[in-house]
C-alpha atoms as a PDB file:
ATOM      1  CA  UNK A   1      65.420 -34.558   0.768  1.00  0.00           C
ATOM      2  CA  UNK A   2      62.119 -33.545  -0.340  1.00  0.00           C
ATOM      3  CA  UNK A   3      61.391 -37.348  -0.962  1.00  0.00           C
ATOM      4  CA  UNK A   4      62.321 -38.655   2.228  1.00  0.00           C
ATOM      5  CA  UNK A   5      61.270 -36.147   4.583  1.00  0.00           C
ATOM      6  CA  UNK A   6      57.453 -34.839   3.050  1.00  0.00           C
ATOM      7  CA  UNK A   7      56.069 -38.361   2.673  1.00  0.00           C
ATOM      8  CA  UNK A   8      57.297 -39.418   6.426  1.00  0.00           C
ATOM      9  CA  UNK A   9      55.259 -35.988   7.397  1.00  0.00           C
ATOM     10  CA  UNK A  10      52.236 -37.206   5.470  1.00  0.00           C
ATOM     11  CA  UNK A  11      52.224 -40.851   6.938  1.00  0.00           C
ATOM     12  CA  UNK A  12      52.247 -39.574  10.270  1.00  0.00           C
ATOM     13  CA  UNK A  13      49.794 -37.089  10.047  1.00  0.00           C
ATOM     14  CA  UNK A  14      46.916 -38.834   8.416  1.00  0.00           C
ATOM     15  CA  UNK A  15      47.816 -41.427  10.827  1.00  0.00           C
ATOM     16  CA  UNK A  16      47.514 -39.105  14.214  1.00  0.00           C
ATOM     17  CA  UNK A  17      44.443 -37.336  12.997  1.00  0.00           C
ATOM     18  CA  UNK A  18      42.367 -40.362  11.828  1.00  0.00           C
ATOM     19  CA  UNK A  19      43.590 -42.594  14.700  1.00  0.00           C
ATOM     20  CA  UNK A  20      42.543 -39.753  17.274  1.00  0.00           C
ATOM     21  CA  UNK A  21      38.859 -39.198  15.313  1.00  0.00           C
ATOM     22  CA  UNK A  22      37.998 -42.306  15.368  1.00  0.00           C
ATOM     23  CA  UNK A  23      39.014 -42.779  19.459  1.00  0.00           C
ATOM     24  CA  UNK A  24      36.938 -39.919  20.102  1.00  0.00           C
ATOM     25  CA  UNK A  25      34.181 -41.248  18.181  1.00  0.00           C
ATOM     26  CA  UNK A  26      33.985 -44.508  19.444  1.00  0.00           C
ATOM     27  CA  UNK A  27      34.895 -43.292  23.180  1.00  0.00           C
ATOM     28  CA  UNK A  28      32.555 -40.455  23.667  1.00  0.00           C
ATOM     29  CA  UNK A  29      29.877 -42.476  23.917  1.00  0.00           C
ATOM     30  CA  UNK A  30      26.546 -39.566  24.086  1.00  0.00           C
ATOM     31  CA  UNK A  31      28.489 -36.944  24.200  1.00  0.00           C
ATOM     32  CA  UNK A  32      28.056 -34.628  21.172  1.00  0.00           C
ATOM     33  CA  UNK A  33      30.302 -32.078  21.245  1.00  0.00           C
ATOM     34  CA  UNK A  34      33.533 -34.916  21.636  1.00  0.00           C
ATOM     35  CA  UNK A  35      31.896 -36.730  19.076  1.00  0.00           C
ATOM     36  CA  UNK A  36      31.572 -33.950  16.547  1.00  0.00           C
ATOM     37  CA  UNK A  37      35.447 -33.503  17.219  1.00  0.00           C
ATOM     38  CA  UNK A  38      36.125 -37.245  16.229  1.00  0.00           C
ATOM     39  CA  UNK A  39      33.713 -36.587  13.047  1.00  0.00           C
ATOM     40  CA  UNK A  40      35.942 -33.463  12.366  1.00  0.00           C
ATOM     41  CA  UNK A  41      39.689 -34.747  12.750  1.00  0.00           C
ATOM     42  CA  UNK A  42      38.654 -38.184  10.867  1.00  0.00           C
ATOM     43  CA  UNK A  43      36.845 -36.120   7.948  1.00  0.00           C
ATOM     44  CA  UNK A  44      40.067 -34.540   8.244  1.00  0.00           C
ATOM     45  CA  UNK A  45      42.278 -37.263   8.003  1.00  0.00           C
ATOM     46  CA  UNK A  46      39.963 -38.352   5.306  1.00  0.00           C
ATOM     47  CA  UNK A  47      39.990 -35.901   2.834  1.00  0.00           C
ATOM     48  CA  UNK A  48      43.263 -34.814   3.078  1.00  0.00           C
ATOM     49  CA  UNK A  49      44.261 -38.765   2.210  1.00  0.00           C
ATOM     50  CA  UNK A  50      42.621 -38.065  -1.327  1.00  0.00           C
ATOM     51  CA  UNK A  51      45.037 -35.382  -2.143  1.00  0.00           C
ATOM     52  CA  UNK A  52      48.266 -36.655   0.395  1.00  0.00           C
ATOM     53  CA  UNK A  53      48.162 -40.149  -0.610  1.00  0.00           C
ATOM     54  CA  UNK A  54      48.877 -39.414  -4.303  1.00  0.00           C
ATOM     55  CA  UNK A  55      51.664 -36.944  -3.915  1.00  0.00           C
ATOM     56  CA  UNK A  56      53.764 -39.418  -1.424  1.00  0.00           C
ATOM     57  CA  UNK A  57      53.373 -42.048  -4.737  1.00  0.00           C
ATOM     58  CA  UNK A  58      54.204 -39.112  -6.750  1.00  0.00           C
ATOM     59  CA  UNK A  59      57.330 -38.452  -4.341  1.00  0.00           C
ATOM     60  CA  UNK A  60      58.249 -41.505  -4.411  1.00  0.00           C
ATOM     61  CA  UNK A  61      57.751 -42.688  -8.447  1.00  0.00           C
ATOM     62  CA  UNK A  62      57.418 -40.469 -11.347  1.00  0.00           C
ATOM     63  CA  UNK A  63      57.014 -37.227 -10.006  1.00  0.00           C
ATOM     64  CA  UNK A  64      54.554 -34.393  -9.183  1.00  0.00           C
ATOM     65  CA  UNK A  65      53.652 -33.383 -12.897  1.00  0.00           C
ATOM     66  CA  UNK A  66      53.704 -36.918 -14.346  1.00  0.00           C
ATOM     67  CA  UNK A  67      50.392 -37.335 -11.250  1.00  0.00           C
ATOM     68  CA  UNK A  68      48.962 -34.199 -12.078  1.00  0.00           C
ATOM     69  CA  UNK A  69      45.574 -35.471 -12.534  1.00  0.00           C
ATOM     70  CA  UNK A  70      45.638 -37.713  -9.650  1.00  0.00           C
ATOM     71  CA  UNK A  71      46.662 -34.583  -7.283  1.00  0.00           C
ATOM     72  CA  UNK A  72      43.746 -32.493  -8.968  1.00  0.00           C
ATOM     73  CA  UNK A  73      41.454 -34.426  -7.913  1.00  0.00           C
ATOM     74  CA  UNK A  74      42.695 -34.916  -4.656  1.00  0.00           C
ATOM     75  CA  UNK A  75      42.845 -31.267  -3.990  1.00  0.00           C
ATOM     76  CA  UNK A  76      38.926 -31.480  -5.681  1.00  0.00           C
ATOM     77  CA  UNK A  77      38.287 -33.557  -2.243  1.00  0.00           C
ATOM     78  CA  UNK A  78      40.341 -32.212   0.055  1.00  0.00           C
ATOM     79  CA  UNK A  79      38.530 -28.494  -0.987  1.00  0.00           C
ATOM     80  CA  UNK A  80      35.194 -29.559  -0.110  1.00  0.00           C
ATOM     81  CA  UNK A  81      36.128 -31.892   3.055  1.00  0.00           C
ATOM     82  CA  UNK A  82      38.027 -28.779   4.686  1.00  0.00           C
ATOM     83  CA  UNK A  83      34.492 -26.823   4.013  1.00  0.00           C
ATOM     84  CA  UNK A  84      32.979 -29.277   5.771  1.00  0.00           C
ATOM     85  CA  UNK A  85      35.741 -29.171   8.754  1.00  0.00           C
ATOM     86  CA  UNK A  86      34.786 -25.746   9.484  1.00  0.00           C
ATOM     87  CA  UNK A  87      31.200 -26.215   9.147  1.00  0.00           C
ATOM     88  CA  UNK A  88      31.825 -29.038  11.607  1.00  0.00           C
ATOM     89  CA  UNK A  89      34.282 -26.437  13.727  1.00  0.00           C
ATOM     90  CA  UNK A  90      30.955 -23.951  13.861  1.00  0.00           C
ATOM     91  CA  UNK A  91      28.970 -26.485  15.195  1.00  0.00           C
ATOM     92  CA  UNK A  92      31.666 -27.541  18.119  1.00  0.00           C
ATOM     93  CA  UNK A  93      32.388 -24.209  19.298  1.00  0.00           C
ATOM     94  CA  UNK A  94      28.448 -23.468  19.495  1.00  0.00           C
ATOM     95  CA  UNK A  95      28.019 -26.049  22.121  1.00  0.00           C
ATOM     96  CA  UNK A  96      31.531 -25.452  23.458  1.00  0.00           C
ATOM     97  CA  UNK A  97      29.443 -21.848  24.303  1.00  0.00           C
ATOM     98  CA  UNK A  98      25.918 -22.810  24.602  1.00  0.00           C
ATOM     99  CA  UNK A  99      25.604 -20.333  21.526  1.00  0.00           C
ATOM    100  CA  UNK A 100      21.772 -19.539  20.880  1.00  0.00           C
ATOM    101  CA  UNK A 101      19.681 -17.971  18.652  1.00  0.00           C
ATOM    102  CA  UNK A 102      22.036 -17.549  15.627  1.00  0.00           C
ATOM    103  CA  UNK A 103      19.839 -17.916  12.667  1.00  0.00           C
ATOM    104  CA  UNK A 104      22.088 -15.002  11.062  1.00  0.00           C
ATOM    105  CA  UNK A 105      25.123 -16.431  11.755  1.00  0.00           C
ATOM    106  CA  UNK A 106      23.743 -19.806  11.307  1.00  0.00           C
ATOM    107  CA  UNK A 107      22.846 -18.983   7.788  1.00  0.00           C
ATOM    108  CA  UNK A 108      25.826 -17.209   6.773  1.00  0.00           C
ATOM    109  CA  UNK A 109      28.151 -19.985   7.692  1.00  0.00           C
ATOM    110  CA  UNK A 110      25.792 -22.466   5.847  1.00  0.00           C
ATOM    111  CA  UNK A 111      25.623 -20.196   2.788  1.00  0.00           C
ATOM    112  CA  UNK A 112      29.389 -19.759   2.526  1.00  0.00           C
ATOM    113  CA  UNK A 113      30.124 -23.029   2.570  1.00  0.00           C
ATOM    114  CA  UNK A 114      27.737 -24.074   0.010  1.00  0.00           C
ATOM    115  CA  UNK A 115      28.681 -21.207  -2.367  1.00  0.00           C
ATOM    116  CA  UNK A 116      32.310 -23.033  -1.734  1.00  0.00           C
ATOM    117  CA  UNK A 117      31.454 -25.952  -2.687  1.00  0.00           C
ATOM    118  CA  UNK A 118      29.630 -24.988  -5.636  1.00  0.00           C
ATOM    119  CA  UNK A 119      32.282 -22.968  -6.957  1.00  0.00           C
ATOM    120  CA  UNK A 120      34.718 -25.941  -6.448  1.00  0.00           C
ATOM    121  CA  UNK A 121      32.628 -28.118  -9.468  1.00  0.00           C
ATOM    122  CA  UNK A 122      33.092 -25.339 -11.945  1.00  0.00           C
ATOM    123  CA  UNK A 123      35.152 -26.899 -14.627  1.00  0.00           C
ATOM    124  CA  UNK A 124      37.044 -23.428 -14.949  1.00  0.00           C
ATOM    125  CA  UNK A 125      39.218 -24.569 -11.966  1.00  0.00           C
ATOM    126  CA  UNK A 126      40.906 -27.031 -14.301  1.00  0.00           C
ATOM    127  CA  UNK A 127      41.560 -29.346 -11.449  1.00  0.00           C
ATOM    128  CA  UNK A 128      43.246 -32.043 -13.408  1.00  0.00           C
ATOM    129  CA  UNK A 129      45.835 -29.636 -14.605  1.00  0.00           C
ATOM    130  CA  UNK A 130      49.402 -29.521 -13.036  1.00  0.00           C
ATOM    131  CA  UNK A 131      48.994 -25.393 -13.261  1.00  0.00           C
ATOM    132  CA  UNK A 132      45.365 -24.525 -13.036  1.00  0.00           C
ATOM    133  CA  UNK A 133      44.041 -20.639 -12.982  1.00  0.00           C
ATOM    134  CA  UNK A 134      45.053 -18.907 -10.458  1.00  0.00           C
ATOM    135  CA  UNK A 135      42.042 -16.610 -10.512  1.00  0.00           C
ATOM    136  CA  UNK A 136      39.829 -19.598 -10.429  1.00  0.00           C
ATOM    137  CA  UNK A 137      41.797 -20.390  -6.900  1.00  0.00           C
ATOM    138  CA  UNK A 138      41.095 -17.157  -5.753  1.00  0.00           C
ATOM    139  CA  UNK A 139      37.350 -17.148  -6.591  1.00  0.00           C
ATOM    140  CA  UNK A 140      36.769 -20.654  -4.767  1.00  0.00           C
ATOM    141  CA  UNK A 141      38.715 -19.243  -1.960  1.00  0.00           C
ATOM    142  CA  UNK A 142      36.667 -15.768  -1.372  1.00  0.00           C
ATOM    143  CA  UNK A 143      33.888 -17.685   0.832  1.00  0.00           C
ATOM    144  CA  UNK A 144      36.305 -19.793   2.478  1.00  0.00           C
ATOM    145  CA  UNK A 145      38.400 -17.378   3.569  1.00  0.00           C
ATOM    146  CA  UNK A 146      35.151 -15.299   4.773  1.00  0.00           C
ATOM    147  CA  UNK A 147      34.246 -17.879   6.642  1.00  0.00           C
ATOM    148  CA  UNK A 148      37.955 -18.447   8.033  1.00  0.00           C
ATOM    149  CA  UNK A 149      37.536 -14.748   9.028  1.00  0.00           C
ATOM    150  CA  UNK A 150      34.403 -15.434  10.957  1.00  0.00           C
ATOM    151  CA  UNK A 151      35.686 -18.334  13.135  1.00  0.00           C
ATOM    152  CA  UNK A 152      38.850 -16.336  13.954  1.00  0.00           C
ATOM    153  CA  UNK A 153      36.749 -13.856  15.344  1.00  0.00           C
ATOM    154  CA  UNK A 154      33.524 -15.550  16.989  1.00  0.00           C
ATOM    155  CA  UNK A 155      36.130 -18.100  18.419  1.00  0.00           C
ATOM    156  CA  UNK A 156      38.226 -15.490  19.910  1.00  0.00           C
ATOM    157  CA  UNK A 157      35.696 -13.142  20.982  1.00  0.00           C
ATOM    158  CA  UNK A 158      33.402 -16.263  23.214  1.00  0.00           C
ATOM    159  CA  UNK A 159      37.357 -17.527  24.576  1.00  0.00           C
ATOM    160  CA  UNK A 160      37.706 -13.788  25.301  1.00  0.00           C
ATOM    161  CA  UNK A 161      34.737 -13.446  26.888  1.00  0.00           C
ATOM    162  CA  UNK A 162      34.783 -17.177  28.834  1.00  0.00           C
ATOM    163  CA  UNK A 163      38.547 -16.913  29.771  1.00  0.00           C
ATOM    164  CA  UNK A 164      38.981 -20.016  28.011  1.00  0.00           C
ATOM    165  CA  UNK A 165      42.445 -20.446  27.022  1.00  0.00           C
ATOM    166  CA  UNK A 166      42.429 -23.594  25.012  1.00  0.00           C
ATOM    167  CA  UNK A 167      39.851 -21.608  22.365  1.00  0.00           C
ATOM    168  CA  UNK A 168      42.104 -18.598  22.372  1.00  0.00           C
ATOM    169  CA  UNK A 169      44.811 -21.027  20.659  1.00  0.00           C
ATOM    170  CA  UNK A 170      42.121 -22.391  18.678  1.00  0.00           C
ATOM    171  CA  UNK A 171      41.458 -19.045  17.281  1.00  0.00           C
ATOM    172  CA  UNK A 172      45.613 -18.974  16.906  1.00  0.00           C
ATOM    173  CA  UNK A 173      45.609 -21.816  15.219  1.00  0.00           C
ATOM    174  CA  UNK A 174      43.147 -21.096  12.575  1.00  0.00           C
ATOM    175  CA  UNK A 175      44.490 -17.844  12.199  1.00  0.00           C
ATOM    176  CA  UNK A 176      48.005 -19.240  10.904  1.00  0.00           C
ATOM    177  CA  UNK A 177      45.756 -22.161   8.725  1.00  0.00           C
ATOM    178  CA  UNK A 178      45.070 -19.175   6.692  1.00  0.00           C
ATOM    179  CA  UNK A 179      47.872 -16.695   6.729  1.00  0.00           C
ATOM    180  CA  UNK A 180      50.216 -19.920   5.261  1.00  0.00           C
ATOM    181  CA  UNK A 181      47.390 -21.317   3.083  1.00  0.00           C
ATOM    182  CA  UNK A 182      46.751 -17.698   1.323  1.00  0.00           C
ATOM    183  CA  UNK A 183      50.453 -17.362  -0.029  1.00  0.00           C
ATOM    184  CA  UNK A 184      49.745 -21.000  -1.487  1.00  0.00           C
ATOM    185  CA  UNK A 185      46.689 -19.492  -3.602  1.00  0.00           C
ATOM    186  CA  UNK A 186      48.348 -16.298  -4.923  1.00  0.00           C
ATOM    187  CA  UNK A 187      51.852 -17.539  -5.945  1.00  0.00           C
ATOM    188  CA  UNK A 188      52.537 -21.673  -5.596  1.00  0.00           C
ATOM    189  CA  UNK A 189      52.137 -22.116  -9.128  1.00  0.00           C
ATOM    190  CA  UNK A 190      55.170 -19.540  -9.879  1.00  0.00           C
ATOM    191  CA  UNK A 191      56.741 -20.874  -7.054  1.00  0.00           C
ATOM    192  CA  UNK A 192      57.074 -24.255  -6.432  1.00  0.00           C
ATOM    193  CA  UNK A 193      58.284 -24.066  -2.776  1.00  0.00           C
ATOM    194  CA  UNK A 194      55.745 -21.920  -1.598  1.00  0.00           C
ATOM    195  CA  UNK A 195      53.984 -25.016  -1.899  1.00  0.00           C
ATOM    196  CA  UNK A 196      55.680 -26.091   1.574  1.00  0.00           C
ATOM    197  CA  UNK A 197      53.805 -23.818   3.514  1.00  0.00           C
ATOM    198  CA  UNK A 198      51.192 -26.575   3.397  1.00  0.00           C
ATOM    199  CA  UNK A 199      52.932 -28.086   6.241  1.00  0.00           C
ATOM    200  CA  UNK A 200      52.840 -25.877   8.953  1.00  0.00           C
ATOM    201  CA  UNK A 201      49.479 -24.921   7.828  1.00  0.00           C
ATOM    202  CA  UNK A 202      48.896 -28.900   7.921  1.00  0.00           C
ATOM    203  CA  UNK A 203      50.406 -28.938  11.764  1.00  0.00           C
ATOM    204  CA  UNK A 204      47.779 -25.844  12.300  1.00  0.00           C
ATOM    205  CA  UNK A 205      44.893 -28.024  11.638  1.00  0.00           C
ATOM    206  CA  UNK A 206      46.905 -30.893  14.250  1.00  0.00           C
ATOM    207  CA  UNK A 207      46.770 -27.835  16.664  1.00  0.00           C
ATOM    208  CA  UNK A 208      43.106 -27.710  16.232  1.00  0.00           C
ATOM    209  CA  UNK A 209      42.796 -31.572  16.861  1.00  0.00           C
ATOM    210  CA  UNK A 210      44.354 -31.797  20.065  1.00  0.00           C
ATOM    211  CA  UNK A 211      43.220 -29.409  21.837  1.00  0.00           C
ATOM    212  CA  UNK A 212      39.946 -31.194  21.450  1.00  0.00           C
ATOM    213  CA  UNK A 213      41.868 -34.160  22.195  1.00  0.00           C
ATOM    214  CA  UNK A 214      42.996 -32.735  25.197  1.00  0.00           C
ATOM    215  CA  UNK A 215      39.353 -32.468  26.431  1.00  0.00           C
ATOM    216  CA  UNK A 216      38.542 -35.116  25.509  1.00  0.00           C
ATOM    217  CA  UNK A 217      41.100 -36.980  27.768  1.00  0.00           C
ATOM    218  CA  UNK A 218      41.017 -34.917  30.270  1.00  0.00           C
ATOM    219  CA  UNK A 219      37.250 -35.452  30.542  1.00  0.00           C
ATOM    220  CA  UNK A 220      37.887 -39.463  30.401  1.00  0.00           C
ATOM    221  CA  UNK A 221      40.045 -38.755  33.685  1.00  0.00           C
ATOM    222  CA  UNK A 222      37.285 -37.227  35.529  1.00  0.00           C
ATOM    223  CA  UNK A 223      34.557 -39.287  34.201  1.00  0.00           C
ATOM    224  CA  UNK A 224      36.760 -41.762  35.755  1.00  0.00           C
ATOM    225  CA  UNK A 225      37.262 -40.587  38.754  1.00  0.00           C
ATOM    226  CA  UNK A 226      33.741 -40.056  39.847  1.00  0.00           C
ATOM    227  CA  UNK A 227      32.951 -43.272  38.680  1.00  0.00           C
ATOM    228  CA  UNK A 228      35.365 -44.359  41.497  1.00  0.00           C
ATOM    229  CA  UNK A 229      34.356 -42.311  44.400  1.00  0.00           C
END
């Protein structure tokens, strides 16, 4: 079942999110914060292929442990591209907000992300291997999830404060892109089907990618229709 079903779920999501980045890149013309969204959901797309690509093969051939090496390495990529989707996330919901004068924040978020990355090259993670450490997953994950923590709240708290509902399900959505990855950290490698919480979590980050979508379209609309008055 696992098979069938898990590599049809991979096909179409790398499919919806890179098909809808690069329309909103190539459709939103000047506009920055639409374009940053197409940047985000094909980096996405992107660097989830690394990782996604690989396991459907392994799926569909030999296995998960007989690809162990190529699925390391794809989770290598995928670890650094979702840094960069957040950093990317920061940057949207500043102009979403007009945000101004955030060196501090500014610096943390920057910081975090490159203390993520750079933990992600330590060889100690033992990417290649079908069971790496999972205190070496934890470590990596202690900025990230800081910086998960962050969004949640500066997201919620400006939606709060704007009455902007499509940002309150933002902050929803990132929210559960954390409670289902963290299980995944602590206990996949004793469990195998933990492991499936990766798809939810992977429809979370689809939540996050429409409702920029949504904007997006629904700005197309009225750009439209003031073009025709």
């Amino acid at each position: 079942m696992q098979a069938i079903f898990e590599p049809i779920f991979h096909v179409v999501y790398l499919t919806t999110v890179i098909s809808l980045g690069i329309t909103m890149i190539r459709k939103s013309k000047n506009n920055k914060y639409f374009k940053l969204f197409g940047y985000m959901s094909f980096l996405l797309g992107l660097g989830d292929a690394f990782h996604l690509i690989p396991r459907i093969y392994a799926l569909l051939t030999t296995g998960l442990e007989a690809n162990a090496a190529a699925l390391g390495f794809g989770k290598f990529i995928t670890s650094i591209t979702m840094t960069i989707f957040y950093v990317i996330l920061y940057k949207i919901w500043g102009l979403r907000f007009n945000i101004k004068n955030s060196k501090v924040l500014d610096t943390s978020i920057y910081v975090l992300a490159i203390i993520r990355i750079a933990l992600c090259f330590f060889p100690q993670n033992q990417w290649l291997s079908y069971y790496p450490p999972v205190i070496w997953g934890i470590y990596r994950n202690i900025p990230f999830t800081i910086m998960g923590i962050t969004m949640i709240y500066i997201i919620y708290r400006e939606a709060a404060k704007n009455e902007d509902k499509d940002y309150k399900y933002m902050a929803l959505a990132v929210f559960l892109s954390f409670a289902l990855y963290t299980p995944v950290v602590l206990w996949a490698n004793a469990n195998k089907l933990i492991g499936m919480l990766m798809i939810p979590k992977t429809l979370a980050y689809v939540w996050v990618v429409l409702i920029g979508y949504k904007q997006f379209k629904s700005s197309l609309v009225e750009n439209n229709f003031t073009a025709n008055i």
